[in-house]
C-alpha atoms as a PDB file:
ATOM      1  CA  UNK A   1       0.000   0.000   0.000  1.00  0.00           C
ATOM      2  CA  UNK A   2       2.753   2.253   0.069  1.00  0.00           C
ATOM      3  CA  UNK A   3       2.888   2.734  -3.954  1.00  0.00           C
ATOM      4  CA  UNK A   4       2.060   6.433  -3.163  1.00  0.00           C
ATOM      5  CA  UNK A   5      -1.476   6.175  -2.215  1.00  0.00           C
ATOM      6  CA  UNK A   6      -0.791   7.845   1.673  1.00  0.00           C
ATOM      7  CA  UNK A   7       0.910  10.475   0.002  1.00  0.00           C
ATOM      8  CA  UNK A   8      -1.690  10.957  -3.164  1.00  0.00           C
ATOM      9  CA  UNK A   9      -4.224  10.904   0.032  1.00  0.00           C
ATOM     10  CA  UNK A  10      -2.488  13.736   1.530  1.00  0.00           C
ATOM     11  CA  UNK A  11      -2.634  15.924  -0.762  1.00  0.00           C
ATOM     12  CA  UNK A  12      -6.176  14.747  -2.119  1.00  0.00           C
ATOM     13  CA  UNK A  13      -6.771  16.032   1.857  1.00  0.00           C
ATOM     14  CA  UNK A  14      -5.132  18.906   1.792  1.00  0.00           C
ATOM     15  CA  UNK A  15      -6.931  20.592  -1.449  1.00  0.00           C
ATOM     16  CA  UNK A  16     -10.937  19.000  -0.167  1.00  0.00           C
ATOM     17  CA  UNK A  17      -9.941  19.953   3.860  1.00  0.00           C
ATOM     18  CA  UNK A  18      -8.984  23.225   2.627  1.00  0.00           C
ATOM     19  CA  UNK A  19     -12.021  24.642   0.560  1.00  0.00           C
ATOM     20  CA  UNK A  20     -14.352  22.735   3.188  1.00  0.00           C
ATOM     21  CA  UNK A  21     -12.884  24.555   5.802  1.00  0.00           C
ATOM     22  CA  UNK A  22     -13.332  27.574   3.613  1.00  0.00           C
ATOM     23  CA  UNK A  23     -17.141  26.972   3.334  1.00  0.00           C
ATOM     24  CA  UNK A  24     -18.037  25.473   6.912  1.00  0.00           C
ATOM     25  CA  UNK A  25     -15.602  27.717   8.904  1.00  0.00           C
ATOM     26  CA  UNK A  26     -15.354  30.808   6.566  1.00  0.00           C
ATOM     27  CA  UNK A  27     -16.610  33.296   9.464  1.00  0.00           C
ATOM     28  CA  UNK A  28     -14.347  31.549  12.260  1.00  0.00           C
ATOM     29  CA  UNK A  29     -11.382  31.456   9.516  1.00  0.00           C
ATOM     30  CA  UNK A  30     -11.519  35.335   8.888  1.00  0.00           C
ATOM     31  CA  UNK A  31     -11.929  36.789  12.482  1.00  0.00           C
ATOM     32  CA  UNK A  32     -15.543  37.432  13.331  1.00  0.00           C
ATOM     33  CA  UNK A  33     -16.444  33.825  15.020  1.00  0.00           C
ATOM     34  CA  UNK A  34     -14.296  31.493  17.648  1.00  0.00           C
ATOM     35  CA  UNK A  35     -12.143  28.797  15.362  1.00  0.00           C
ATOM     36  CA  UNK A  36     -13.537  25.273  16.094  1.00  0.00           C
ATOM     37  CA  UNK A  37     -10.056  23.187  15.659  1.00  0.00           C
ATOM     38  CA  UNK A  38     -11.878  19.997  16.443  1.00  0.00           C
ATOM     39  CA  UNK A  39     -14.014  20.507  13.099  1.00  0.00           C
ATOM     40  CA  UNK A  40     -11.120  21.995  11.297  1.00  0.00           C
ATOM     41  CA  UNK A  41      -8.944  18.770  12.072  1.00  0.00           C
ATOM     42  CA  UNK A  42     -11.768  16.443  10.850  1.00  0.00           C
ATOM     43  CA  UNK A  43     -12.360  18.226   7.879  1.00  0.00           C
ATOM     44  CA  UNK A  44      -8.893  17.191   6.705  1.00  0.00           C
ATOM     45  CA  UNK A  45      -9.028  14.082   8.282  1.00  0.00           C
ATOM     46  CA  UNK A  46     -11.756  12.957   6.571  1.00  0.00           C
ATOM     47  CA  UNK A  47     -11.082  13.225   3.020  1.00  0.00           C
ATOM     48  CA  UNK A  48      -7.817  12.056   3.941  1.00  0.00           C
ATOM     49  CA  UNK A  49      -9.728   8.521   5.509  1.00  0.00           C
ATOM     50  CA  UNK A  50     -11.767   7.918   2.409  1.00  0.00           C
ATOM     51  CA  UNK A  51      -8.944   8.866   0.293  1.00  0.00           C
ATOM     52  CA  UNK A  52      -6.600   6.082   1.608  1.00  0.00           C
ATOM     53  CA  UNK A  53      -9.839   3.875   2.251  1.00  0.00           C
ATOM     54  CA  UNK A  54     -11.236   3.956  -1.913  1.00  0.00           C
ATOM     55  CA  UNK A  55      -7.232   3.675  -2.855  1.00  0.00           C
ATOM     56  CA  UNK A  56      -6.146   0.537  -0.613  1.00  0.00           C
ATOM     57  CA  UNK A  57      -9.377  -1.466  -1.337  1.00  0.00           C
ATOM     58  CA  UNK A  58      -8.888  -1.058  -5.376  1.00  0.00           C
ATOM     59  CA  UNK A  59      -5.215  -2.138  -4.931  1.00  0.00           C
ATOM     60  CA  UNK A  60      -6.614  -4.552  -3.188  1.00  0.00           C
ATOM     61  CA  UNK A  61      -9.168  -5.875  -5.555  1.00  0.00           C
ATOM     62  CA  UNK A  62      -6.321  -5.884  -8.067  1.00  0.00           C
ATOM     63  CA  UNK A  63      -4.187  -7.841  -6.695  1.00  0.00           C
ATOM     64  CA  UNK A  64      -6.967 -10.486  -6.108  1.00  0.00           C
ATOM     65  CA  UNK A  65      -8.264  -9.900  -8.910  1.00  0.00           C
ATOM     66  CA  UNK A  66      -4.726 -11.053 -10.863  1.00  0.00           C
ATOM     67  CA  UNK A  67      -4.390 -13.797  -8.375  1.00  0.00           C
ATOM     68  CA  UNK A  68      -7.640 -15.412 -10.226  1.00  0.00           C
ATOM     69  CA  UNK A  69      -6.191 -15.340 -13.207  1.00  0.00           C
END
């Protein structure tokens, strides 16, 4: 699993975390409302999770998959 797919998830993280934060946490993010950092660190942590999740089970599938054959 470490073909790249933690770092690929990383940065697949960093781009989705960042312009969710931008939406959910705009007001927070800019100064007039109190920063939740428990929201802001799932927001990256998240897309990071399925990221890693969707790439490890279609290596995974692969690699059964040429097993079969």
């Amino acid at each position: 699993m470490s073909d790249g797919i933690p770092r690929r998830s990383f940065f697949a993280a960093l781009v989705v975390g960042t312009v969710l934060n931008l939406i959910n946490q705009g007001d927070a993010l800019f100064g007039t409302m109190a920063v939740n950092w428990f929201k802001i660190t799932l927001t990256y942590f998240v897309p990071y999770a399925v990221s890693t999740y969707d790439a490890a089970s279609v290596r995974i599938r692969q690699v059964a998959s040429a097993e079969r054959i």
